[in-house]
C-alpha atoms as a PDB file:
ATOM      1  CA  UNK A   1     -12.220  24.089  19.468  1.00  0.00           C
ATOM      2  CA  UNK A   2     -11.313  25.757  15.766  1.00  0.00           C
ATOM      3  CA  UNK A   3      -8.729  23.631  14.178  1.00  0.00           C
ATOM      4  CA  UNK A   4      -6.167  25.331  12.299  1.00  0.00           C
ATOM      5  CA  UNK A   5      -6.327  26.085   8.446  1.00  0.00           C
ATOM      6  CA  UNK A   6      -4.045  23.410   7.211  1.00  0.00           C
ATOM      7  CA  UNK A   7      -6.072  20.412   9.243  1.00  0.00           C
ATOM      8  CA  UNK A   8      -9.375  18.846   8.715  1.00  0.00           C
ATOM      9  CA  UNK A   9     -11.929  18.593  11.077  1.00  0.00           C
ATOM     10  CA  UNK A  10     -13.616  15.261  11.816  1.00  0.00           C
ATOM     11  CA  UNK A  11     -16.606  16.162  10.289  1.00  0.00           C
ATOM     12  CA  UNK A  12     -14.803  16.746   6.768  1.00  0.00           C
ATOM     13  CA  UNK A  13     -12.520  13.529   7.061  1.00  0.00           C
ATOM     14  CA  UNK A  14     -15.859  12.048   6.912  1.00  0.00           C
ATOM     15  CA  UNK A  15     -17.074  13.484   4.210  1.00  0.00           C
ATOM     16  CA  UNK A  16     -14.576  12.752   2.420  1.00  0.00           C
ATOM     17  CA  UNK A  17     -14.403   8.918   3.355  1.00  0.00           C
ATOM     18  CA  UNK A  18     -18.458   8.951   2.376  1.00  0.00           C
ATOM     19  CA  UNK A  19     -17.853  10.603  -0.909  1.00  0.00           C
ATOM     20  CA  UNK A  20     -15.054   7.575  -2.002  1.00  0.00           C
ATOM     21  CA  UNK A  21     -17.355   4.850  -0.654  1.00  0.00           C
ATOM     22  CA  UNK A  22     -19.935   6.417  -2.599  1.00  0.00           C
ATOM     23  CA  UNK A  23     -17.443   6.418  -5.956  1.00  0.00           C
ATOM     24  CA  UNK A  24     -16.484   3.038  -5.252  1.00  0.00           C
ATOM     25  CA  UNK A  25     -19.888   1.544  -4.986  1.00  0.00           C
ATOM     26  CA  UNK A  26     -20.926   3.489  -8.059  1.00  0.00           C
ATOM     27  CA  UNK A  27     -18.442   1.651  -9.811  1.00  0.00           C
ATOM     28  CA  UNK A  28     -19.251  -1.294  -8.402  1.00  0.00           C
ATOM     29  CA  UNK A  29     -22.471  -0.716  -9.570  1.00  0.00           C
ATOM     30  CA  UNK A  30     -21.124  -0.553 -13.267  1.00  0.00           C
ATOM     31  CA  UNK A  31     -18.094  -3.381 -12.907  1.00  0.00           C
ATOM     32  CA  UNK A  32     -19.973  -6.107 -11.192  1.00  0.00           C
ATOM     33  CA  UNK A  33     -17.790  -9.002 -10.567  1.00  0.00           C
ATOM     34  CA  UNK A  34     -16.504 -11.020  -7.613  1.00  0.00           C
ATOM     35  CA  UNK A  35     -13.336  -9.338  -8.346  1.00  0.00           C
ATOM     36  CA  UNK A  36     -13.922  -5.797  -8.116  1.00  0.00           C
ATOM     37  CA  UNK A  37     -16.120  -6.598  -5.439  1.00  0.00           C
ATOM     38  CA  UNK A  38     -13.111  -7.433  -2.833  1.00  0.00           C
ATOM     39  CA  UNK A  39     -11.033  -4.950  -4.236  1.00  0.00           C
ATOM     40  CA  UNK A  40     -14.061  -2.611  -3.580  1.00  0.00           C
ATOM     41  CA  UNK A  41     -14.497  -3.886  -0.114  1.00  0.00           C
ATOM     42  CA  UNK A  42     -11.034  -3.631   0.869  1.00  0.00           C
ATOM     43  CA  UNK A  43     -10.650  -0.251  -0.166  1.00  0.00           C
ATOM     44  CA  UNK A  44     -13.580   0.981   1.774  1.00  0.00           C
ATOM     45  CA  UNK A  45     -12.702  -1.380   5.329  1.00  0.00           C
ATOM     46  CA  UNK A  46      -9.266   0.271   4.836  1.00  0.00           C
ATOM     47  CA  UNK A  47      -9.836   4.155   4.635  1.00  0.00           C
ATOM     48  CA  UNK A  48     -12.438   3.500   7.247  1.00  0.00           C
ATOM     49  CA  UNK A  49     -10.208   1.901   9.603  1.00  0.00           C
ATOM     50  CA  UNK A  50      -7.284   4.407   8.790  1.00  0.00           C
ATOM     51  CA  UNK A  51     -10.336   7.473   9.879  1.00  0.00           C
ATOM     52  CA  UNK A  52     -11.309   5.064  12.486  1.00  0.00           C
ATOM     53  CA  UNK A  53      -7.712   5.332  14.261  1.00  0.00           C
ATOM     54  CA  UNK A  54      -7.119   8.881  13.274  1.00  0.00           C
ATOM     55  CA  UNK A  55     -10.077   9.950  15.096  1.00  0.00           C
ATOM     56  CA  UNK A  56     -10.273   7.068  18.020  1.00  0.00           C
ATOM     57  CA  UNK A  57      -6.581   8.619  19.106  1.00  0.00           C
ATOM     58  CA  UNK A  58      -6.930  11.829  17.752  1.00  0.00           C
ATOM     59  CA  UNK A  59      -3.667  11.806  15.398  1.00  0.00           C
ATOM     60  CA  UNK A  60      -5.308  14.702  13.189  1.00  0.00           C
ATOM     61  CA  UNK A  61      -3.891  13.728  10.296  1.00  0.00           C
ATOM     62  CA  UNK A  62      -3.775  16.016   7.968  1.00  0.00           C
ATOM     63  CA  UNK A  63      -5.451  16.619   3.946  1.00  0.00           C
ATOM     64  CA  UNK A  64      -1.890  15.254   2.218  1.00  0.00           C
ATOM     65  CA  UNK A  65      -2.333  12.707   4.980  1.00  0.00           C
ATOM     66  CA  UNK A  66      -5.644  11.262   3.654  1.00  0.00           C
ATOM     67  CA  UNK A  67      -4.733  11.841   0.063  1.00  0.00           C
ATOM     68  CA  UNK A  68      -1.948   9.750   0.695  1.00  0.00           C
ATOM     69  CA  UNK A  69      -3.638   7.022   2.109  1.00  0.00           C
ATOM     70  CA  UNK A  70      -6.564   7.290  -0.699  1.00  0.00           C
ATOM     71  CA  UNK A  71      -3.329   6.524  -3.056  1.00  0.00           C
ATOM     72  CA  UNK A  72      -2.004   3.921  -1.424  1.00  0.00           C
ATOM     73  CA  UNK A  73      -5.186   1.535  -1.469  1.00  0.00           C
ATOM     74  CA  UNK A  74      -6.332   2.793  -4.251  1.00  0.00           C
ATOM     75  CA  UNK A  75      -2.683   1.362  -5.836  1.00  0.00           C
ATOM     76  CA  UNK A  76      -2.655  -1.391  -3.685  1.00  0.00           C
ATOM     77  CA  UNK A  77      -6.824  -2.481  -4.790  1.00  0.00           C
ATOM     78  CA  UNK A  78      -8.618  -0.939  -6.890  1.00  0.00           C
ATOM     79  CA  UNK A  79      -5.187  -0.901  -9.516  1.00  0.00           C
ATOM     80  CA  UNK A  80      -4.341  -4.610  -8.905  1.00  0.00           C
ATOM     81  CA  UNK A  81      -5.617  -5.964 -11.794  1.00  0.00           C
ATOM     82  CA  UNK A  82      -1.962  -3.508 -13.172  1.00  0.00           C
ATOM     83  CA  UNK A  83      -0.007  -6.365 -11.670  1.00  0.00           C
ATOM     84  CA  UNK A  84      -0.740  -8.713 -14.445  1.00  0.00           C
ATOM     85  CA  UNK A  85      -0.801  -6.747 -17.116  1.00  0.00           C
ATOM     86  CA  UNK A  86       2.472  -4.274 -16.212  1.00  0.00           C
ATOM     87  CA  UNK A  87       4.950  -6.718 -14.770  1.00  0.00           C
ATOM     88  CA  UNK A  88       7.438  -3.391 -13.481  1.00  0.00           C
ATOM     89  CA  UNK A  89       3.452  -1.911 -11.369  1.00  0.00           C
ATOM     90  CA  UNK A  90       4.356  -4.066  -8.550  1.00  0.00           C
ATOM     91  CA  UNK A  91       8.220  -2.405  -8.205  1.00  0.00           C
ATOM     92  CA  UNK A  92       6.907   0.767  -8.993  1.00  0.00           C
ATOM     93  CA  UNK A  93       4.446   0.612  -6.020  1.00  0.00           C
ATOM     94  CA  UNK A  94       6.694  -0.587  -3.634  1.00  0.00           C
ATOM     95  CA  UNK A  95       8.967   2.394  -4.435  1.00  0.00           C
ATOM     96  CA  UNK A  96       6.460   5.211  -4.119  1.00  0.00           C
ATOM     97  CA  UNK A  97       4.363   3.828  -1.213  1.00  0.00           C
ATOM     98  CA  UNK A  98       7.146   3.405   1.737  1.00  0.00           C
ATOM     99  CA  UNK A  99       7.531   7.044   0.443  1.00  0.00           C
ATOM    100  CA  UNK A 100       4.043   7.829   1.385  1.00  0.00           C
ATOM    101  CA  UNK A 101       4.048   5.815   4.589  1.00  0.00           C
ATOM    102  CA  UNK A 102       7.055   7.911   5.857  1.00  0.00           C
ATOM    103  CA  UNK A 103       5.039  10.565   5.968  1.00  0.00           C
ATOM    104  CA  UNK A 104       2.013   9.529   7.616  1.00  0.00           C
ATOM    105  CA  UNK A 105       4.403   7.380  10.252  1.00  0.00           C
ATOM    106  CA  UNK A 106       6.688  10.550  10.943  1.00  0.00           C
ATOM    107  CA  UNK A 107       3.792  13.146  11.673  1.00  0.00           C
ATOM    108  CA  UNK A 108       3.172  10.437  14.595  1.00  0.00           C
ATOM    109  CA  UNK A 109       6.742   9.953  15.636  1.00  0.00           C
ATOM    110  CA  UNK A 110       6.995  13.816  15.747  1.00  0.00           C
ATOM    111  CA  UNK A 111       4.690  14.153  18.480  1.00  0.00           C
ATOM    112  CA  UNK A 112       7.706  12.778  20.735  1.00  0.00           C
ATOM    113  CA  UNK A 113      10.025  14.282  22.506  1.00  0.00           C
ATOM    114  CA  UNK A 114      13.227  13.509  20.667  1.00  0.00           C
ATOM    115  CA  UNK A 115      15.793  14.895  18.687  1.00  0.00           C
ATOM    116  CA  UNK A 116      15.160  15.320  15.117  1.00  0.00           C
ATOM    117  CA  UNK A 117      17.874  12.671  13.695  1.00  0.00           C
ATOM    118  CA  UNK A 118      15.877   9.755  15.960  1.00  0.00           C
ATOM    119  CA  UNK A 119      12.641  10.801  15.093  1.00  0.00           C
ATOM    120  CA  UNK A 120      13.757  10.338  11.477  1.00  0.00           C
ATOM    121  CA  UNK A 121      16.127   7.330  12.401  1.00  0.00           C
ATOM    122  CA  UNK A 122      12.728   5.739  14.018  1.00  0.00           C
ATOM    123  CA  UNK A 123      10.672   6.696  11.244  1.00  0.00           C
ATOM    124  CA  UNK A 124      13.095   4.803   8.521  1.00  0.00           C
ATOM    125  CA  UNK A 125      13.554   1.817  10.563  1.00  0.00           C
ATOM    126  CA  UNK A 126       9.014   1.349  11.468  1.00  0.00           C
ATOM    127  CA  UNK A 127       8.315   1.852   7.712  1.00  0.00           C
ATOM    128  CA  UNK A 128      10.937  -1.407   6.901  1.00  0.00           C
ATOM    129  CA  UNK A 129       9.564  -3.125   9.632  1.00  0.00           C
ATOM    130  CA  UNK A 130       6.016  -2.517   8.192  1.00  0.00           C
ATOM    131  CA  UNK A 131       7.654  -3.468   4.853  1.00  0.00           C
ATOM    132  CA  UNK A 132       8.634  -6.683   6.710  1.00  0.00           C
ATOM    133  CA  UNK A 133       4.962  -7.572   8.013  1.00  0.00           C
ATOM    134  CA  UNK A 134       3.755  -7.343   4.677  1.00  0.00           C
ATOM    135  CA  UNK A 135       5.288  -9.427   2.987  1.00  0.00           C
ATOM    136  CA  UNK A 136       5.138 -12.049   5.384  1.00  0.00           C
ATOM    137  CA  UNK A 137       1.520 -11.078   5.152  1.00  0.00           C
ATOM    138  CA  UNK A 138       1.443 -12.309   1.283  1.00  0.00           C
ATOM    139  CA  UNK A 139       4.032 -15.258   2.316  1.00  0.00           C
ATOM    140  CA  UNK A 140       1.001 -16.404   4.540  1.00  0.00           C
ATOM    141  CA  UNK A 141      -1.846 -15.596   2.284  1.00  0.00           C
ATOM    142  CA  UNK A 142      -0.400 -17.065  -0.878  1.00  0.00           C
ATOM    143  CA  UNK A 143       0.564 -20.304   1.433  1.00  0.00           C
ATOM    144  CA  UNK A 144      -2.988 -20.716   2.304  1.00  0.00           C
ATOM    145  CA  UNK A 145      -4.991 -19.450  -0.480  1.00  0.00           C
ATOM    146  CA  UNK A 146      -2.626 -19.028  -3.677  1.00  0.00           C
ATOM    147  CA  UNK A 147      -3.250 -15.752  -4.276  1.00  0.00           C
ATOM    148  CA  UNK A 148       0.028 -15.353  -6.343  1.00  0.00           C
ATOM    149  CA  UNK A 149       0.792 -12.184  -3.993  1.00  0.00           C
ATOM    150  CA  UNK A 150       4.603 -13.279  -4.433  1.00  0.00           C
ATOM    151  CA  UNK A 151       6.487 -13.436  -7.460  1.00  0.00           C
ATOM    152  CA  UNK A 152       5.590 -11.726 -10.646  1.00  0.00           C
ATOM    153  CA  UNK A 153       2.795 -13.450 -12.759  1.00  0.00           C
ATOM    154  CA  UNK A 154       1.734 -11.933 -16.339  1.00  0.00           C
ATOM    155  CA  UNK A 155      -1.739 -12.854 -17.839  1.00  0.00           C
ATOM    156  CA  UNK A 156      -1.346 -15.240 -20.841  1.00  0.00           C
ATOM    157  CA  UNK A 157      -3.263 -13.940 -23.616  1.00  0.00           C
ATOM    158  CA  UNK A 158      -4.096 -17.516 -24.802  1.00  0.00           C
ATOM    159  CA  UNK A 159      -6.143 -17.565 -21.395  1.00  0.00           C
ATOM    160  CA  UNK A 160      -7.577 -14.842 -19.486  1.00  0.00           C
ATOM    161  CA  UNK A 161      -7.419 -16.957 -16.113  1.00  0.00           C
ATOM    162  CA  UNK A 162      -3.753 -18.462 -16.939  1.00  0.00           C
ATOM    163  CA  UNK A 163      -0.677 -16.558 -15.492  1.00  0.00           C
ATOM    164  CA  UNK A 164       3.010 -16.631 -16.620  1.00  0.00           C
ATOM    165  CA  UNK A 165       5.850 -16.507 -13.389  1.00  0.00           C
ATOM    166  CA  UNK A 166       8.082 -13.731 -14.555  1.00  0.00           C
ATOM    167  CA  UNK A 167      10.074 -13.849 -11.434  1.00  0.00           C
ATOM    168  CA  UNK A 168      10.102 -16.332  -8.681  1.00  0.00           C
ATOM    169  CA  UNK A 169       8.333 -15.444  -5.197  1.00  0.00           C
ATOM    170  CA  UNK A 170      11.568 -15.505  -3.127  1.00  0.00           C
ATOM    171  CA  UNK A 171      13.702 -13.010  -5.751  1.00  0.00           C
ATOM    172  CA  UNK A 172      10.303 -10.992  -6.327  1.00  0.00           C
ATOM    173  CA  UNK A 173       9.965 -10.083  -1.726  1.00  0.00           C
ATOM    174  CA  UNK A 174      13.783  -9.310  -2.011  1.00  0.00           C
ATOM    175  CA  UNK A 175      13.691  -6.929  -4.552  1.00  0.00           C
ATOM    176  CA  UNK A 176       9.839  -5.952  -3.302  1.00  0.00           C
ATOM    177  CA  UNK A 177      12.122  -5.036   0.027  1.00  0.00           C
ATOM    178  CA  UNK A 178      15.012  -3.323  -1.529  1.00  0.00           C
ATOM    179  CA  UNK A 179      12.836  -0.881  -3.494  1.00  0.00           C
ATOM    180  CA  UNK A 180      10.988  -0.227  -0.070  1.00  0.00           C
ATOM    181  CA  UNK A 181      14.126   0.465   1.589  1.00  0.00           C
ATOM    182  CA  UNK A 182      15.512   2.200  -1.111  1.00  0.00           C
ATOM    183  CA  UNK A 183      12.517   4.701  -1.144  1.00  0.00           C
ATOM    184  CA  UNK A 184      12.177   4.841   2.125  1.00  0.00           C
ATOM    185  CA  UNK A 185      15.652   6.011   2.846  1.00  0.00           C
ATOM    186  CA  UNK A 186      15.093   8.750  -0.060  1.00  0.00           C
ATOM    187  CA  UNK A 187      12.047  10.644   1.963  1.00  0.00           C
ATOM    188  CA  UNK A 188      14.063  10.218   5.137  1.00  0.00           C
ATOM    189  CA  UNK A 189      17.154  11.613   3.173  1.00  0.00           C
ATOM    190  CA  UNK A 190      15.487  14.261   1.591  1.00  0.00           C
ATOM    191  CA  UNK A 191      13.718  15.413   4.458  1.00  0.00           C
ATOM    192  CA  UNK A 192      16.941  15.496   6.700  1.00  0.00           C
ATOM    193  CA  UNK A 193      18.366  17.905   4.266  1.00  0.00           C
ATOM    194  CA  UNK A 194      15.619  20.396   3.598  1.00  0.00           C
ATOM    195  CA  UNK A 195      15.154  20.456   7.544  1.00  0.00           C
ATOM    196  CA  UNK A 196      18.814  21.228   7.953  1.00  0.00           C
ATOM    197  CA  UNK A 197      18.523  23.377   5.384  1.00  0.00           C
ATOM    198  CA  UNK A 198      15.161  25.598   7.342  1.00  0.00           C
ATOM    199  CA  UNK A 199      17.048  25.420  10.499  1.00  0.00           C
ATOM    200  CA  UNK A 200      20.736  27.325   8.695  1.00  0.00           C
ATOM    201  CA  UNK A 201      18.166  29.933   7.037  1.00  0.00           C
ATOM    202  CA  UNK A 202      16.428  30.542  10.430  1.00  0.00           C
ATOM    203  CA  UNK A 203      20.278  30.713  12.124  1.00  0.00           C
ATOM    204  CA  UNK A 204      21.416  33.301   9.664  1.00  0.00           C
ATOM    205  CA  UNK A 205      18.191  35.033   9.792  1.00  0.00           C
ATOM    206  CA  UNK A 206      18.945  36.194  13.725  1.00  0.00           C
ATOM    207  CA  UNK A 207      22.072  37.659  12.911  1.00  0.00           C
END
């Protein structure tokens, strides 16, 4: 069956995964360090379980879908090192991403059958839960492994493995979760009003 213009066929989405592994290993290749490595790793196991799902339940995401998602680990991984260098990275981030998420979590929400206000009420209310998991994610892995995930840390030039705390993990998840909301609520804003503004042009149009 021909898929329409705007979508991407399996086939492609795979391409496209091989042709970022490929990039990423390349540059493993040339950054070689236990560092990159995971970041590598993770960015690879990610995309491939995010085409994994797409295809295993046939969501057929579409191209701003996966370009999305190629943004989001790519800020979230490959950019990490950012965190300790640009203290404001981390806020940043968790403005723009919910932003991202909304998107990919509404085209799934929108194969329902409800009304347009819950679909968008539902889609607001699973990216802060998402928000939620996450950071109880880092609460967990920083409690096991002290992977200063929480709070804000900034390399000390005196000492390229010593880290300043800029702002203390409990402070740094609440403001971590207000900027989600906060961006969150903007796409789901935004979107209400440029849908209510298609469905008045199509009203006046059949007069």
């Amino acid at each position: 069956m021909k898929t329409l213009d705007f979508h991407l066929d399996y086939k492609k989405k795979r391409l496209i995964l091989a042709i970022l592994s490929i990039f990423i290993l390349v540059s493993f290749y040339f950054f070689k360090s236990a560092s990159f490595t995971l970041r590598a790793v993770s960015t690879i196991a990610v995309m491939t379980f995010f085409y994994a799902t797409d295809h295993f339940y046939n969501i057929k995401f579409r191209k701003r879908h996966y370009f999305f998602m190629i943004m989001i680990v790519i800020m979230s991984f490959l950019a990490s090192p950012l965190y300790y260098i640009y203290p404001n990275y981390d806020k940043l981030q968790h403005f723009i991403q919910p932003m991202f998420t909304c998107s990919l979590v509404f085209y799934m929400i929108n194969k329902l059958h409800l009304e347009l206000k819950w679909k968008i009420a539902f889609t607001f209310l699973s990216v802060v839960a998402i928000l939620g998991i996450f950071e109880i994610g880092e609460f967990g892995l920083d409690s096991l492994f002290d992977l200063k995930l929480q709070g804000v840390y900034v390399r000390d030039m005196g000492g390229f493995e010593k880290f300043n705390l800029m702002m203390d993990p409990l402070k740094d998840t609440m403001i971590d979760m207000a900027f989600g909301i906060f961006g969150s609520g903007i796409w789901c804003s935004t979107f209400a009003i440029s849908m209510k503004k298609k469905l008045n042009i199509n009203i006046l149009k059949e007069f």
